[in-house]
PDB file of N, CA and C in Angstrom:
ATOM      1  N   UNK A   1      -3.549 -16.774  17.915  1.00  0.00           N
ATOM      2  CA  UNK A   1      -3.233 -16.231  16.600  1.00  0.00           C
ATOM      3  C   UNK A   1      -4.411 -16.477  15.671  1.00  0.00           C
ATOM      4  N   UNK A   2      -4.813 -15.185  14.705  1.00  0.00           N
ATOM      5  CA  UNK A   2      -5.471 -15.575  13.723  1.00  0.00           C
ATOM      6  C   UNK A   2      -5.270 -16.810  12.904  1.00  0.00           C
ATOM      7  N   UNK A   3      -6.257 -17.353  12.398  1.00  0.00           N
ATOM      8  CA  UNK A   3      -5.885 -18.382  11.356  1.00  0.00           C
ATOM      9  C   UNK A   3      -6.699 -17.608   9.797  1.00  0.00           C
ATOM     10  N   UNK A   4      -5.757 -17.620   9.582  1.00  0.00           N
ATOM     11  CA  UNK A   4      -6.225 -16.924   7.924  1.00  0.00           C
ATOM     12  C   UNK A   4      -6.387 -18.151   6.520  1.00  0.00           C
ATOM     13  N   UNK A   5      -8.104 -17.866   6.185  1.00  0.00           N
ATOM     14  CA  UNK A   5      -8.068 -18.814   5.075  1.00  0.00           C
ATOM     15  C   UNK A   5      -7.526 -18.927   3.929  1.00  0.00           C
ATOM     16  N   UNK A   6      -7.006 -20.057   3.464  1.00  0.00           N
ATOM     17  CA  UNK A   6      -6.289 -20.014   2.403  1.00  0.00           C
ATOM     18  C   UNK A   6      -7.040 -20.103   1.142  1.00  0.00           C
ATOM     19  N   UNK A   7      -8.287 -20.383   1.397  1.00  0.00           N
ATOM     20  CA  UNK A   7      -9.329 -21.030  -0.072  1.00  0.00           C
ATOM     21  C   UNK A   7      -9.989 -20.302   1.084  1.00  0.00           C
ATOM     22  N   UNK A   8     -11.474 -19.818   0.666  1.00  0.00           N
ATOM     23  CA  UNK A   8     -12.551 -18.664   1.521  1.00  0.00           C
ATOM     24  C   UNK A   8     -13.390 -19.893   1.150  1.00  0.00           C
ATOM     25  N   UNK A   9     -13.220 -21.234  -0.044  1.00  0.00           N
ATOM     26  CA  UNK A   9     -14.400 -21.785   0.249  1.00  0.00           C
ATOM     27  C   UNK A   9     -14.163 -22.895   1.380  1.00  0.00           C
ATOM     28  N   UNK A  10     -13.315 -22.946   1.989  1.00  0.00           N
ATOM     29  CA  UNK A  10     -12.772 -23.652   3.199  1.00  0.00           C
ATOM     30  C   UNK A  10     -13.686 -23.138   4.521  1.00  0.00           C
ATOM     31  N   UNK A  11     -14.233 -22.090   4.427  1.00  0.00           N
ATOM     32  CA  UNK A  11     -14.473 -22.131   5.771  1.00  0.00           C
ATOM     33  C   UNK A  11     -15.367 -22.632   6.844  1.00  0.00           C
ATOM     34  N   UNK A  12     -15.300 -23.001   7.827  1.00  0.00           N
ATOM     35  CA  UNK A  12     -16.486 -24.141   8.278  1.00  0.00           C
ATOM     36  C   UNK A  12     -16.307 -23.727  10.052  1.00  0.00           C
ATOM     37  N   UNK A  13     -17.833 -23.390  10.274  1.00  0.00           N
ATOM     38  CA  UNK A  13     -17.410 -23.287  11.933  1.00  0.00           C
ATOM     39  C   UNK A  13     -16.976 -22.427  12.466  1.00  0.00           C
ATOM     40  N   UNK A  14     -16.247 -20.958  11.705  1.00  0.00           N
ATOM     41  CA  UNK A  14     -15.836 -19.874  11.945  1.00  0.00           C
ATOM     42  C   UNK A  14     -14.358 -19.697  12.360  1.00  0.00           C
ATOM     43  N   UNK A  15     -13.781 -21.062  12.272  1.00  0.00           N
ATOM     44  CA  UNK A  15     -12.277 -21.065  11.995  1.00  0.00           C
ATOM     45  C   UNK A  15     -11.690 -20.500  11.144  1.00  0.00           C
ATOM     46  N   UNK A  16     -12.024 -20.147   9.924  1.00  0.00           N
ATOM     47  CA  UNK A  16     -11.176 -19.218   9.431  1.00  0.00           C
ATOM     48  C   UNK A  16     -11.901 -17.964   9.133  1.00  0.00           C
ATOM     49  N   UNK A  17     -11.434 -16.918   8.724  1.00  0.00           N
ATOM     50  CA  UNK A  17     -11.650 -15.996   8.679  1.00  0.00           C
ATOM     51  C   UNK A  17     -11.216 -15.121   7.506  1.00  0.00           C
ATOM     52  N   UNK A  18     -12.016 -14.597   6.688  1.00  0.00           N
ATOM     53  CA  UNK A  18     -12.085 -13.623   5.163  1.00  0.00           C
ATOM     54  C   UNK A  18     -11.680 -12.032   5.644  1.00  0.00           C
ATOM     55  N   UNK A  19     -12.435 -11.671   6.906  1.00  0.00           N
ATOM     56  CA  UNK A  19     -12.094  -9.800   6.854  1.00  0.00           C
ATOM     57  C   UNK A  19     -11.920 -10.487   8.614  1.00  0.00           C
ATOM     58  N   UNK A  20     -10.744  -9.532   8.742  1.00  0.00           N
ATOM     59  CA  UNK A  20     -10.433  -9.515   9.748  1.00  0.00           C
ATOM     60  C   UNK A  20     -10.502  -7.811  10.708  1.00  0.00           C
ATOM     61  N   UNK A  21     -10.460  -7.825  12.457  1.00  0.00           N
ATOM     62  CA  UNK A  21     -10.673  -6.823  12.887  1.00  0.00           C
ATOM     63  C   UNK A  21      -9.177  -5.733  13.114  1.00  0.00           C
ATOM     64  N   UNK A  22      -9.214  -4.814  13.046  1.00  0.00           N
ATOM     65  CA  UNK A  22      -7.604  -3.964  12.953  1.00  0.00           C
ATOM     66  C   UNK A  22      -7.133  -4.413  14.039  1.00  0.00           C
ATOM     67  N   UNK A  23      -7.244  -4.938  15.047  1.00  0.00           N
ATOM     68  CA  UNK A  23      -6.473  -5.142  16.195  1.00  0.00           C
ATOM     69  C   UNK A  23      -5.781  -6.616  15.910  1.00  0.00           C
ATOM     70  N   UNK A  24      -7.259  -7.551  14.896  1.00  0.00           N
ATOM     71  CA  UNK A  24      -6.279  -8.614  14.831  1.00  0.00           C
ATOM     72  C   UNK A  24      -5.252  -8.623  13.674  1.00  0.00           C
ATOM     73  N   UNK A  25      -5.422  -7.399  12.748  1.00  0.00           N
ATOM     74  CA  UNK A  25      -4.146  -7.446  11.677  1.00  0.00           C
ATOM     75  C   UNK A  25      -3.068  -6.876  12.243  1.00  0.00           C
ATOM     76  N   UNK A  26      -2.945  -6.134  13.311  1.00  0.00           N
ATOM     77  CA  UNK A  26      -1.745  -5.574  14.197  1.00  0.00           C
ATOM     78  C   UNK A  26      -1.121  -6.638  14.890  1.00  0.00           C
ATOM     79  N   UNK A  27      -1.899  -7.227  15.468  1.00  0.00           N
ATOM     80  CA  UNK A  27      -1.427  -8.972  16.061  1.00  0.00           C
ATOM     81  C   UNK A  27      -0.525  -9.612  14.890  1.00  0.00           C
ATOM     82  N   UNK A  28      -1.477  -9.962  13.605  1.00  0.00           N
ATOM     83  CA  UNK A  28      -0.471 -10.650  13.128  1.00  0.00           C
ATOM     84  C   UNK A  28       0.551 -10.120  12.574  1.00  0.00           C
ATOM     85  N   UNK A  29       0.298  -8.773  11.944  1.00  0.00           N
ATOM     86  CA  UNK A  29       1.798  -8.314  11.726  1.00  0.00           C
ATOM     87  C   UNK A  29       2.751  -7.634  12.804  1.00  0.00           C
ATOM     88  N   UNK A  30       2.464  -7.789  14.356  1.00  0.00           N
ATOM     89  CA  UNK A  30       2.767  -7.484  15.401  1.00  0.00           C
ATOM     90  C   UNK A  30       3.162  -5.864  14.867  1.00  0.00           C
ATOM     91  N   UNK A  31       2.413  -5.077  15.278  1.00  0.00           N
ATOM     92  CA  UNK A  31       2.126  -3.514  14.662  1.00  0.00           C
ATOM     93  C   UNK A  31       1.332  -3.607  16.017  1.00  0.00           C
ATOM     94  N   UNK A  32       1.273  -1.509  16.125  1.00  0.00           N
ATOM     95  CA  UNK A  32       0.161  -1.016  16.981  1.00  0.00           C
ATOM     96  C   UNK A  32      -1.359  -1.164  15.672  1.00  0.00           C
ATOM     97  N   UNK A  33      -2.218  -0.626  16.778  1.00  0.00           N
ATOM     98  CA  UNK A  33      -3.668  -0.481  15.670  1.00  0.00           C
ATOM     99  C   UNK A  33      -3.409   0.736  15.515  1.00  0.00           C
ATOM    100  N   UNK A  34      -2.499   1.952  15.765  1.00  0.00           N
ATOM    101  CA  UNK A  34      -2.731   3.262  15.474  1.00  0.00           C
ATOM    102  C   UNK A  34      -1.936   2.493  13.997  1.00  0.00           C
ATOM    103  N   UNK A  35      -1.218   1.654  13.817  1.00  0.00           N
ATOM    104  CA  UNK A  35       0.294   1.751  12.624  1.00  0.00           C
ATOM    105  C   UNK A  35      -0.802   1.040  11.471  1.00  0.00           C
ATOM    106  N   UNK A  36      -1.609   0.386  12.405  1.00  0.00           N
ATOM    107  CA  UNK A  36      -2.902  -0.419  10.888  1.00  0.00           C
ATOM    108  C   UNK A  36      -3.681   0.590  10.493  1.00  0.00           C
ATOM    109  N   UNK A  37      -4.108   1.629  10.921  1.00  0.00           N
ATOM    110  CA  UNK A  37      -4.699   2.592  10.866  1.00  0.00           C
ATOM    111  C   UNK A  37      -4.203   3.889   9.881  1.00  0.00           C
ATOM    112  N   UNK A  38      -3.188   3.990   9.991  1.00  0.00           N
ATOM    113  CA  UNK A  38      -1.904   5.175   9.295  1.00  0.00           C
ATOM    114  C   UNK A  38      -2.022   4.113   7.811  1.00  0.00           C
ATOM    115  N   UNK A  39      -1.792   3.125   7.985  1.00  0.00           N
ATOM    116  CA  UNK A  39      -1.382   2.375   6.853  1.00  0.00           C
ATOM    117  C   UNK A  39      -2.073   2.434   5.444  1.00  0.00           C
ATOM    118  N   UNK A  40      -4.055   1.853   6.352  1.00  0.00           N
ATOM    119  CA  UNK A  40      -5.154   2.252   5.861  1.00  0.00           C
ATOM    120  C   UNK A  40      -5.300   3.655   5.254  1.00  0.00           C
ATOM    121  N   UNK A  41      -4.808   5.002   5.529  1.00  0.00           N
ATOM    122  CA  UNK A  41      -5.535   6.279   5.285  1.00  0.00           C
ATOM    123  C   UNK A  41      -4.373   6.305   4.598  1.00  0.00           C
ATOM    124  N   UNK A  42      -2.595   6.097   4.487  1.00  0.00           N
ATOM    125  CA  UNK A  42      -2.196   6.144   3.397  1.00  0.00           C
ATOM    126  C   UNK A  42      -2.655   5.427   1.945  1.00  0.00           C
ATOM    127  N   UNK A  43      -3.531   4.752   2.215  1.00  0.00           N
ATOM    128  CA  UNK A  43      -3.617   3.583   0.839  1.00  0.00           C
ATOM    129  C   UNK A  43      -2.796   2.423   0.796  1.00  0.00           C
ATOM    130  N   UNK A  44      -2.168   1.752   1.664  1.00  0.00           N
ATOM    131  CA  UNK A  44      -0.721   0.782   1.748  1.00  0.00           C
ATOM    132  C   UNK A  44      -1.751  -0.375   1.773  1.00  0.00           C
ATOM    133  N   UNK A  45      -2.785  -0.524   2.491  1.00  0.00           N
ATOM    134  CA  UNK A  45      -3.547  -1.547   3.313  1.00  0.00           C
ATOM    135  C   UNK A  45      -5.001  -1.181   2.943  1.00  0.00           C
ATOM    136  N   UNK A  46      -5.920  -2.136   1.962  1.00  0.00           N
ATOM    137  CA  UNK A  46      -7.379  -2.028   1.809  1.00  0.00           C
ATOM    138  C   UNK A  46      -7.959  -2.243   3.008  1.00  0.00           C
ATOM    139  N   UNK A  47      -9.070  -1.952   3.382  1.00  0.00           N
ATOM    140  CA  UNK A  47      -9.861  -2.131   4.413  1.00  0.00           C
ATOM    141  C   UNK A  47     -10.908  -1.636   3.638  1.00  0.00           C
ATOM    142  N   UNK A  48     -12.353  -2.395   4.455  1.00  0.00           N
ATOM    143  CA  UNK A  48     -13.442  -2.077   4.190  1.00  0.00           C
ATOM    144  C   UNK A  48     -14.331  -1.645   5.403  1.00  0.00           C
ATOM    145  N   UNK A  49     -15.942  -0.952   5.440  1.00  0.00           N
ATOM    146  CA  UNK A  49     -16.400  -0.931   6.530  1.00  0.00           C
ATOM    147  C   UNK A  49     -17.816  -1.924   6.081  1.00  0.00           C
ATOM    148  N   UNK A  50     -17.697  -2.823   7.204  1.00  0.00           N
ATOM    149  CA  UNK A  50     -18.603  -3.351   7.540  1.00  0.00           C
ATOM    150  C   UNK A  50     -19.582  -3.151   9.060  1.00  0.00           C
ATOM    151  N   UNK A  51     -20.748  -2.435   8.756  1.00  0.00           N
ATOM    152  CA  UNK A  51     -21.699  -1.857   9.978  1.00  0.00           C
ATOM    153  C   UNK A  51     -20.825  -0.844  10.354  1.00  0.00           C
ATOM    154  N   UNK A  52     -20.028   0.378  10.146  1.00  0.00           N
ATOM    155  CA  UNK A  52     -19.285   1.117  10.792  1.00  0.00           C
ATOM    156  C   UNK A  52     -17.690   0.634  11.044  1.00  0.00           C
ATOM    157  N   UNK A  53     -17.948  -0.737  11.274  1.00  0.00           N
ATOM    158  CA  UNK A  53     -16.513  -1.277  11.589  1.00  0.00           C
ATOM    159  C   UNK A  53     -15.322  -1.158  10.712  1.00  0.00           C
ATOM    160  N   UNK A  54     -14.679  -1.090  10.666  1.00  0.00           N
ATOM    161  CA  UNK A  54     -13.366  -1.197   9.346  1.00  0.00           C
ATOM    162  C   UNK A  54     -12.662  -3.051   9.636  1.00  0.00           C
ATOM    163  N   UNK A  55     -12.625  -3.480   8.583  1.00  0.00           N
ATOM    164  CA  UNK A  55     -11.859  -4.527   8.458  1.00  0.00           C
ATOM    165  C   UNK A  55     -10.964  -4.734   7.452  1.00  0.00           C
ATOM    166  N   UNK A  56     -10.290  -5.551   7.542  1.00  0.00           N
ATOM    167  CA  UNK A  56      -8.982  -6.199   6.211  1.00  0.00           C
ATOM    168  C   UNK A  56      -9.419  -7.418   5.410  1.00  0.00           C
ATOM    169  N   UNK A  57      -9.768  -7.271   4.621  1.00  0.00           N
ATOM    170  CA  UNK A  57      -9.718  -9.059   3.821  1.00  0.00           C
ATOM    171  C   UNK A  57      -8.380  -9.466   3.906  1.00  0.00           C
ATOM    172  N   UNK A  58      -8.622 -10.879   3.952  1.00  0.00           N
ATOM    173  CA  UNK A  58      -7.101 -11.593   4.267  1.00  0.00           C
ATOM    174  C   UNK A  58      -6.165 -11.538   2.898  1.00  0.00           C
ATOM    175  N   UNK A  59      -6.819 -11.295   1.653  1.00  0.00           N
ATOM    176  CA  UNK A  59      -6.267 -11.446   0.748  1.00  0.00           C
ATOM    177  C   UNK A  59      -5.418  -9.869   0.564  1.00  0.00           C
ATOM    178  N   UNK A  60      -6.033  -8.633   1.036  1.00  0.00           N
ATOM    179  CA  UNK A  60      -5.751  -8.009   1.163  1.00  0.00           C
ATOM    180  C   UNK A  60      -4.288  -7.997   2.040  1.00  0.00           C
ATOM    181  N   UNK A  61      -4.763  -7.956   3.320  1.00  0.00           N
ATOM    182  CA  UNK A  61      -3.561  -8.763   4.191  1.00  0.00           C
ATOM    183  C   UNK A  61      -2.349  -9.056   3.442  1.00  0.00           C
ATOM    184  N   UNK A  62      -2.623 -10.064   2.770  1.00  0.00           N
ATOM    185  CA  UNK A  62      -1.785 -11.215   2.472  1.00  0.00           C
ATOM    186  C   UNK A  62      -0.947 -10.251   0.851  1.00  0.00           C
ATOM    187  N   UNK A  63      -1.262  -9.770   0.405  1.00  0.00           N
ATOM    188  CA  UNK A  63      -0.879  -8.927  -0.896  1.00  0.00           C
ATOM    189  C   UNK A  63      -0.019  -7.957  -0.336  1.00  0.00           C
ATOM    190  N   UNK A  64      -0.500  -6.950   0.558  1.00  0.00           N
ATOM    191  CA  UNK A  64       0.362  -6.222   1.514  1.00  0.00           C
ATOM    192  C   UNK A  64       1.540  -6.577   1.238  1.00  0.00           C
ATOM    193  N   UNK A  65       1.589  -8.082   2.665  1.00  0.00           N
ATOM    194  CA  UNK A  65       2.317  -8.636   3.380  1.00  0.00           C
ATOM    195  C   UNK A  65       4.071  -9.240   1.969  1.00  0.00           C
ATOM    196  N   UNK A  66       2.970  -9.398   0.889  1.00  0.00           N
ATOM    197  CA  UNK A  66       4.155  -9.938  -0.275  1.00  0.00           C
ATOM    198  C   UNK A  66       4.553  -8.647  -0.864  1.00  0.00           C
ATOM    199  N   UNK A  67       4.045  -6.843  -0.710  1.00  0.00           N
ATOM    200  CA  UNK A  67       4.948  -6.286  -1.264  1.00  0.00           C
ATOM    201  C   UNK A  67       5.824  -5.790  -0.399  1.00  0.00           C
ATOM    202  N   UNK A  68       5.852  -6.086   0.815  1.00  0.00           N
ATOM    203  CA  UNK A  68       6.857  -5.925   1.946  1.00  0.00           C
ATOM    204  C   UNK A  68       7.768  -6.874   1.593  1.00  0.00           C
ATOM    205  N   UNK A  69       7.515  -8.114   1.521  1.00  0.00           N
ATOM    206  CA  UNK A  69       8.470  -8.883   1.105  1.00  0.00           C
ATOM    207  C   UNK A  69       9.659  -8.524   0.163  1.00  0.00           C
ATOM    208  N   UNK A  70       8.549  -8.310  -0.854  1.00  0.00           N
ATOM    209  CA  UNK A  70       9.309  -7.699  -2.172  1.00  0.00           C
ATOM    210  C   UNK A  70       9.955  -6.488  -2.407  1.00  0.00           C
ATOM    211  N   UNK A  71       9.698  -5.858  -1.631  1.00  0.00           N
ATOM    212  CA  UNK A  71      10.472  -4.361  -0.622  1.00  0.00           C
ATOM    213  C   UNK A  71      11.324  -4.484  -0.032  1.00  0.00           C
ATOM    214  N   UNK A  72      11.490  -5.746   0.128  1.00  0.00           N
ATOM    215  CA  UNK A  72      12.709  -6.365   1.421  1.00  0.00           C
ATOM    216  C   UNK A  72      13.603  -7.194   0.681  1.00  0.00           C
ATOM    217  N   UNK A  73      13.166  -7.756  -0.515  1.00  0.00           N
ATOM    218  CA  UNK A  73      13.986  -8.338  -1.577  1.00  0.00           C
ATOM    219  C   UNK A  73      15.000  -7.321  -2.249  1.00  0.00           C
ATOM    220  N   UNK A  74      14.720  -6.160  -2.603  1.00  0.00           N
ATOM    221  CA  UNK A  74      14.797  -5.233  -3.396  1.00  0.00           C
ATOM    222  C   UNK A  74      15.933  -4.860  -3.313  1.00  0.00           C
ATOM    223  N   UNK A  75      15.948  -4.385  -1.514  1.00  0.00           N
ATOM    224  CA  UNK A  75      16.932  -3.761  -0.405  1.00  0.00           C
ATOM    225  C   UNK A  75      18.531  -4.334  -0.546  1.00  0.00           C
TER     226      UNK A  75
END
């Protein structure tokens, strides 16, 4: 499992991690990468490209992840 930093000035050694790869944000929100992908081109989920690559900042991630919550509160 990813370990996602909680403070970005924490990180040491490459244990944690700031932008993560779409396969590992599908992992943690156990999703396909096509469903991280859909998510991204709706606007639901920031991603950036780094060298071509697309990634997630965790904070990003993590903002998502609380309006699902709060989507789920709502319900």
């Amino acid at each position: 499992m990813v370990k996602l930093a909680q403070n970005p000035t924490n990180i040491s050694q490459g244990v944690w991690k700031r932008y993560l790869r779409i396969d590992e944000v599908a992992q943690y929100l156990g999703i396909s990468r096509r469903t991280v992908y859909r998510l991204i081109e709706e606007g639901a989920l920031a991603a950036v490209k780094i060298r071509g690559c697309s990634r997630v900042h965790w904070e990003d991630l993590h903002r998502f992840e609380e309006e699902l919550n709060g989507a789920k509160k709502s319900l």
